[in-house]
N, C-alpha and C. Protein backbone atom coordinates (compact mmCIF):
# COMPACT_ATOMS: atom_id res chain seq x y z
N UNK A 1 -9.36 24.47 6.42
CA UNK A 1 -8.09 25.15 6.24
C UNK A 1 -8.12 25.86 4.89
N UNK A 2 -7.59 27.42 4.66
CA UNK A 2 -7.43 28.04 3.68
C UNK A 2 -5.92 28.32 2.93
N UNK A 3 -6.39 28.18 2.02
CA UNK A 3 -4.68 28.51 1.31
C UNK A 3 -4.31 30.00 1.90
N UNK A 4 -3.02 30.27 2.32
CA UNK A 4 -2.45 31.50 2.65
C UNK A 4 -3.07 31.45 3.77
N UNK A 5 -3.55 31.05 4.59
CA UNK A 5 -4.09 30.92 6.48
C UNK A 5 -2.46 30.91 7.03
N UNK A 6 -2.52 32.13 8.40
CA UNK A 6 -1.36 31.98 8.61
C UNK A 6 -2.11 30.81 10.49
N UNK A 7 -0.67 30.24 10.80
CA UNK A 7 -1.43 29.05 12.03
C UNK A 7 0.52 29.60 12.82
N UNK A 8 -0.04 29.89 14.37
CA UNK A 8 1.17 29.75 15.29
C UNK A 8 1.86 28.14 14.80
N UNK A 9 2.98 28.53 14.82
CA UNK A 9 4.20 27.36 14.43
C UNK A 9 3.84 25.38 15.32
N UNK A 10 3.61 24.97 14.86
CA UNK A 10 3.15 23.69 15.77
C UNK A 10 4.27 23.07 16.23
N UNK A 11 5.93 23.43 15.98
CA UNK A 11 6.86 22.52 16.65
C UNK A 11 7.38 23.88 17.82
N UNK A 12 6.89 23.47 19.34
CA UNK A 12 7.23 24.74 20.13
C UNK A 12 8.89 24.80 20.40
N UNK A 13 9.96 23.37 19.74
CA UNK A 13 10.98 23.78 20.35
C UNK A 13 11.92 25.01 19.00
N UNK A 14 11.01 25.45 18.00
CA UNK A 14 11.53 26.45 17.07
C UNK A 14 10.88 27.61 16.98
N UNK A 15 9.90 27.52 18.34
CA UNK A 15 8.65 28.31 17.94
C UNK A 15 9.31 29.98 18.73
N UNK A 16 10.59 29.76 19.27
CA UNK A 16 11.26 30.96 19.25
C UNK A 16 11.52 32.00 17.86
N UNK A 17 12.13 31.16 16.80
CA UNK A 17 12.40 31.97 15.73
C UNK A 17 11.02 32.24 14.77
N UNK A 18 10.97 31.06 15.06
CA UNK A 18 9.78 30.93 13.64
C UNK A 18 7.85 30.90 14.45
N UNK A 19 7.80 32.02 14.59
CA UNK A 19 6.52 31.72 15.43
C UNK A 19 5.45 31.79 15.14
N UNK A 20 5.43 31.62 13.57
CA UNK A 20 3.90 31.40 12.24
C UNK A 20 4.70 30.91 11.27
N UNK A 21 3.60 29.91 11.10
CA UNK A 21 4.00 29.09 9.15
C UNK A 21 2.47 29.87 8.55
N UNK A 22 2.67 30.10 7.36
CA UNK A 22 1.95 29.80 6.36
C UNK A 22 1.64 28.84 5.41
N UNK A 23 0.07 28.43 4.84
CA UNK A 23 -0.41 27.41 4.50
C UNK A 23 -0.60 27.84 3.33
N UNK A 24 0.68 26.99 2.43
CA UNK A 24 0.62 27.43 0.78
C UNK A 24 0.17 26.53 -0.20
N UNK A 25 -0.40 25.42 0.83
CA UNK A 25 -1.26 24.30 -0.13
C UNK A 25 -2.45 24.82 -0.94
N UNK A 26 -2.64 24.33 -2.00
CA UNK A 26 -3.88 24.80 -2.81
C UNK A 26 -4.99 23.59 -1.75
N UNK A 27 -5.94 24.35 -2.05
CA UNK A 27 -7.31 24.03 -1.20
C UNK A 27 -7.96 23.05 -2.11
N UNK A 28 -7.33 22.68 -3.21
CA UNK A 28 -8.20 21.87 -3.81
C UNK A 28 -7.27 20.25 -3.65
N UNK A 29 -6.48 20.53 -2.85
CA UNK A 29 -6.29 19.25 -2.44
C UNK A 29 -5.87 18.85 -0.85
N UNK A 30 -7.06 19.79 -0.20
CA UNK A 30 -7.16 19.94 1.40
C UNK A 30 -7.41 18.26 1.73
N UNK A 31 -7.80 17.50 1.44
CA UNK A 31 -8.23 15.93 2.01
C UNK A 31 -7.16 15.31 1.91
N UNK A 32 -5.56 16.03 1.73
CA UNK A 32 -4.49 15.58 2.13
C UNK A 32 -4.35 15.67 4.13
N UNK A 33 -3.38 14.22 4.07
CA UNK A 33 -3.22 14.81 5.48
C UNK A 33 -2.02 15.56 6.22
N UNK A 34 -1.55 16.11 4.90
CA UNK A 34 -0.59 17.16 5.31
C UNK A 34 -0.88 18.61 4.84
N UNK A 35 -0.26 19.46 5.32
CA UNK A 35 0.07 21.14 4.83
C UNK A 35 1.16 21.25 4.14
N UNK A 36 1.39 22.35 3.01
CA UNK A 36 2.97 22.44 3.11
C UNK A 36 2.78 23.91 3.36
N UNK A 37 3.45 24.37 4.11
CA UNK A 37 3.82 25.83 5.16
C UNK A 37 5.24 26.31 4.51
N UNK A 38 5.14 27.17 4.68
CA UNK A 38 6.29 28.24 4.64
C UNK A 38 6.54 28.93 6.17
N UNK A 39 7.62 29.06 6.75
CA UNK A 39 7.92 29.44 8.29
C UNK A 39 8.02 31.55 7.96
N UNK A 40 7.21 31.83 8.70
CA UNK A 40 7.61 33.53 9.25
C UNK A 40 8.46 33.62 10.10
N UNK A 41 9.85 33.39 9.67
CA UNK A 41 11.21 33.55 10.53
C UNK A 41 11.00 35.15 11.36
N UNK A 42 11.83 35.40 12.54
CA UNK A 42 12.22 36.17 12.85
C UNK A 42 14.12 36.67 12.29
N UNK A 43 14.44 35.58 11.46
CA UNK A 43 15.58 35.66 10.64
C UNK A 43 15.44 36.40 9.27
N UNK A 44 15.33 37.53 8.93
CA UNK A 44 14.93 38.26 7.71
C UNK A 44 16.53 38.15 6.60
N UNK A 45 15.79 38.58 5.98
CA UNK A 45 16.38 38.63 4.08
C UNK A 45 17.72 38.74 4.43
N UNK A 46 18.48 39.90 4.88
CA UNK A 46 19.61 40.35 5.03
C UNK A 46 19.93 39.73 5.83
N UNK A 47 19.91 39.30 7.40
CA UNK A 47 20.67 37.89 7.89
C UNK A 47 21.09 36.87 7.00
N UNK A 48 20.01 36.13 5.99
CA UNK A 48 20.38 34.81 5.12
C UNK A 48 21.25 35.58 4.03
N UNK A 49 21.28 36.45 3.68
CA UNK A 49 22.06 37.01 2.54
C UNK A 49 21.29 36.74 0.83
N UNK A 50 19.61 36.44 0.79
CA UNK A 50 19.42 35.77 0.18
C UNK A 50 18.40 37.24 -0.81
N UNK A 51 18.01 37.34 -1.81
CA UNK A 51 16.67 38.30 -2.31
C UNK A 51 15.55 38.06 -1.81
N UNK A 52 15.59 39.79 -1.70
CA UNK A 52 13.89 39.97 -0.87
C UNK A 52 12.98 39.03 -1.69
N UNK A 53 12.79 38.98 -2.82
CA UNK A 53 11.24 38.46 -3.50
C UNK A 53 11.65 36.81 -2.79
N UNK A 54 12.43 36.14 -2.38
CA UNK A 54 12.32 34.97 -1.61
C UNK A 54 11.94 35.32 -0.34
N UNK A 55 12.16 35.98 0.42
CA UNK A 55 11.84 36.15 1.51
C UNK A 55 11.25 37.30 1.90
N UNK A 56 9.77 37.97 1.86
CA UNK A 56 8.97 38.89 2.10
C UNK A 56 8.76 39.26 3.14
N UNK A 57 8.41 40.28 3.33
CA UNK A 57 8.81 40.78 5.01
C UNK A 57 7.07 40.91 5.29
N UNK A 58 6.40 40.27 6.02
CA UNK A 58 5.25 40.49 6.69
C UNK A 58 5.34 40.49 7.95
N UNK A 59 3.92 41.78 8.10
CA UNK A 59 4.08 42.07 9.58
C UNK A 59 2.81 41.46 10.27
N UNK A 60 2.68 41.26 11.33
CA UNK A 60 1.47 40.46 12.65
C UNK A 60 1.87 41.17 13.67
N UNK A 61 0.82 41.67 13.81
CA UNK A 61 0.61 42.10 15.25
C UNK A 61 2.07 43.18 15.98
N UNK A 62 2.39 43.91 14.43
CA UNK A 62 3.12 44.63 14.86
C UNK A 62 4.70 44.32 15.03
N UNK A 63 4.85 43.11 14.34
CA UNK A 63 6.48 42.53 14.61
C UNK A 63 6.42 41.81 13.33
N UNK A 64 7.53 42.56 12.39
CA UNK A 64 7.86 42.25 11.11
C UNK A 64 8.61 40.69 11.07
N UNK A 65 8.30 40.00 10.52
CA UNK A 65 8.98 38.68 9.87
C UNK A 65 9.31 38.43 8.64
N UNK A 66 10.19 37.09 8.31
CA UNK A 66 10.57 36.76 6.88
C UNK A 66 10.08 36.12 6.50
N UNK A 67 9.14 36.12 5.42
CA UNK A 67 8.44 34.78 4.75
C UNK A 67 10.00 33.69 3.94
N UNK A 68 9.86 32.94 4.69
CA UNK A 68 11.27 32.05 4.31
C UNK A 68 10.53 30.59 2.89
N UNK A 69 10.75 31.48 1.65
CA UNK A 69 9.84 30.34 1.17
C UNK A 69 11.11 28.65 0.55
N UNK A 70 12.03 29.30 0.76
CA UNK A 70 12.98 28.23 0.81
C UNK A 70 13.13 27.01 1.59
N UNK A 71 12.17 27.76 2.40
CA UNK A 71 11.99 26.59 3.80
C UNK A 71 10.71 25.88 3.84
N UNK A 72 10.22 25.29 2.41
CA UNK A 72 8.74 25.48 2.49
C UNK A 72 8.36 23.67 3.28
N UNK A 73 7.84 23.13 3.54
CA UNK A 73 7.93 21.97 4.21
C UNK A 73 6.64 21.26 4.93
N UNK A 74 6.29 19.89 4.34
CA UNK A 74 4.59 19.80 4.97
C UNK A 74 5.13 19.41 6.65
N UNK A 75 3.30 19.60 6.81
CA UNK A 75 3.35 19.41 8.35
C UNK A 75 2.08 18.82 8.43
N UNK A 76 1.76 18.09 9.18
CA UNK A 76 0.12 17.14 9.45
C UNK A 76 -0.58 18.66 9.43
N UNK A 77 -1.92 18.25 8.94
CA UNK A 77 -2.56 19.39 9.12
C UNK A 77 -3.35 19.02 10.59
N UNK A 78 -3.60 18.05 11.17
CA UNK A 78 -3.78 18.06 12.80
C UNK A 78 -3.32 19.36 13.48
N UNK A 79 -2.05 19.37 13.04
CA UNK A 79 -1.11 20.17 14.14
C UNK A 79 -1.39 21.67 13.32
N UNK A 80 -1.87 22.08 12.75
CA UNK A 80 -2.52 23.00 12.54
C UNK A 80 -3.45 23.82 13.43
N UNK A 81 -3.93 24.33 14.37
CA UNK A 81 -4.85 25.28 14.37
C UNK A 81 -5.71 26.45 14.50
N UNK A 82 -6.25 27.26 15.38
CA UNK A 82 -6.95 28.34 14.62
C UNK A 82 -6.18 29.30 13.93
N UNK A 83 -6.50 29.58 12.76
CA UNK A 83 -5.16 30.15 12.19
C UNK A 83 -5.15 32.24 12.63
N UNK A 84 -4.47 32.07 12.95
CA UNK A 84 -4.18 33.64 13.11
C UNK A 84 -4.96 34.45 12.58
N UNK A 85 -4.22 34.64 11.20
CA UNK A 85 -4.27 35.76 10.20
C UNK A 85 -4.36 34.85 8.88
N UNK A 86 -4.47 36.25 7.75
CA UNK A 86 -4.40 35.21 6.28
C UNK A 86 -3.44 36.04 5.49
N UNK A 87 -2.69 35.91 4.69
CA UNK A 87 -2.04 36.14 3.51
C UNK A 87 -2.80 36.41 2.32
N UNK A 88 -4.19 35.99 2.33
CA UNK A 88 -4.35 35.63 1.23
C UNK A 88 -4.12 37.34 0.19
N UNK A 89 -4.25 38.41 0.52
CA UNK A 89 -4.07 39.65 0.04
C UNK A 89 -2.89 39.48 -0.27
N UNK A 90 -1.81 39.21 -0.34
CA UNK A 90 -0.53 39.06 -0.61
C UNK A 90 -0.48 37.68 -1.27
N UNK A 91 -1.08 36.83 -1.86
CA UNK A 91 -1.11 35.88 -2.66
C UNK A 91 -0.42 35.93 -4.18
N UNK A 92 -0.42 36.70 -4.28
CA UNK A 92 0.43 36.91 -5.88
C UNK A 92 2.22 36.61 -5.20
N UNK A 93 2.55 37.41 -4.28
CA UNK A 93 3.99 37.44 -3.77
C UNK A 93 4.36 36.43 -3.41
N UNK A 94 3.12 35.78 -2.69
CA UNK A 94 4.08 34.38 -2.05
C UNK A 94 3.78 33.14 -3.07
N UNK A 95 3.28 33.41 -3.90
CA UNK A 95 2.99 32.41 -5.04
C UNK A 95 4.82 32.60 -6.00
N UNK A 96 5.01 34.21 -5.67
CA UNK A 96 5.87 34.20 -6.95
C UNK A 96 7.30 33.62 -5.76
N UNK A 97 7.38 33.81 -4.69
CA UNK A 97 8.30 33.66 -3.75
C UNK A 97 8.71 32.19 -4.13
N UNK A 98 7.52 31.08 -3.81
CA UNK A 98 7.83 29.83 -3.97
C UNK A 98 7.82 29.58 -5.59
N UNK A 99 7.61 30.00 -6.44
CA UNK A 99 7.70 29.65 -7.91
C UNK A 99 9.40 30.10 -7.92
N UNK A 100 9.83 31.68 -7.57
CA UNK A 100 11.32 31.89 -7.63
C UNK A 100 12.09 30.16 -6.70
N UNK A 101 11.51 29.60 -6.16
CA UNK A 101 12.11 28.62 -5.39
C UNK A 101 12.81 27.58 -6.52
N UNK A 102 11.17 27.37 -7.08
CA UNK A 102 11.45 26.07 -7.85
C UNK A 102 11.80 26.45 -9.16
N UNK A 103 11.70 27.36 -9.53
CA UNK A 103 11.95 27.82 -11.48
C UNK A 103 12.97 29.14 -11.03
N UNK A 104 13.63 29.71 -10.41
CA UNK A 104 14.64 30.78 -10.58
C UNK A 104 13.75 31.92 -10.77
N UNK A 105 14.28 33.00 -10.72
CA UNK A 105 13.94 34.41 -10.84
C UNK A 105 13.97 34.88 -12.42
C-alpha cells in the first residue's frame, strides 16, 4: 500500500456517495493494521458550506469529487484493495487539507 493510493470505498452500504477513500497514512508505518483514508465524497465544498483547501475537488475517470479531509478515519487495511489511482501528484494539497484539519488555516 502507498501513501496517497486512491482504493474503491470498502463499506458498499456508503459506497453510493463516497465511492473512493484515499490512503493518507505515511508508508513508514504500513505494518499497521489499519489505513487512515480520507472519503472522495460525491458531496462537494459548497454543499458542506465548508473551504475549498479542506475539501479539494479531484477528478477519476471523469466525475469530479470532494476530498472530505474532515472525514479522515482508519479502516483495516484488509479491506483495502487494488487501488485505483494515486494522489500522490497532489500530495502537497492533501497534506495541507488534513494539516488545515488539525492546526487551522
Amino acid at each position: 500500500m502507498a501513501q496517497f493510493d486512491i482504493y474503491v470505498n470498502p463499506q458498499p452500504a456508503s459506497r453510493q456517495f463516497v465511492p473512493y477513500v484515499v490512503d493518507v497514512q505515511s508508508d513508514l508505518i504500513d505494518q499497521l493494521p489499519t489505513r487512515l483514508v480520507m472519503p472522495l465524497s460525491r458531496v462537494g465544498a459548497a454543499q458542506t458550506k465548508l473551504p475549498s483547501p479542506l475539501c479539494l475537488s479531484v477528478d477519476i475517470d471523469g466525475e469530479v469529487l470532494s476530498l472530505q479531509a474532515y472525514m479522515a478515519a482508519p479502516v483495516s487495511a484488509r479491506l483495502l484493495k487494488k487501488p485505483v489511482t494515486s494522489l500522490r501528484y497532489r500530495a502537497s494539497e492533501v497534506s495541507a487539507a488534513l494539516d488545515a484539519v488539525i492546526s487551522g488555516f
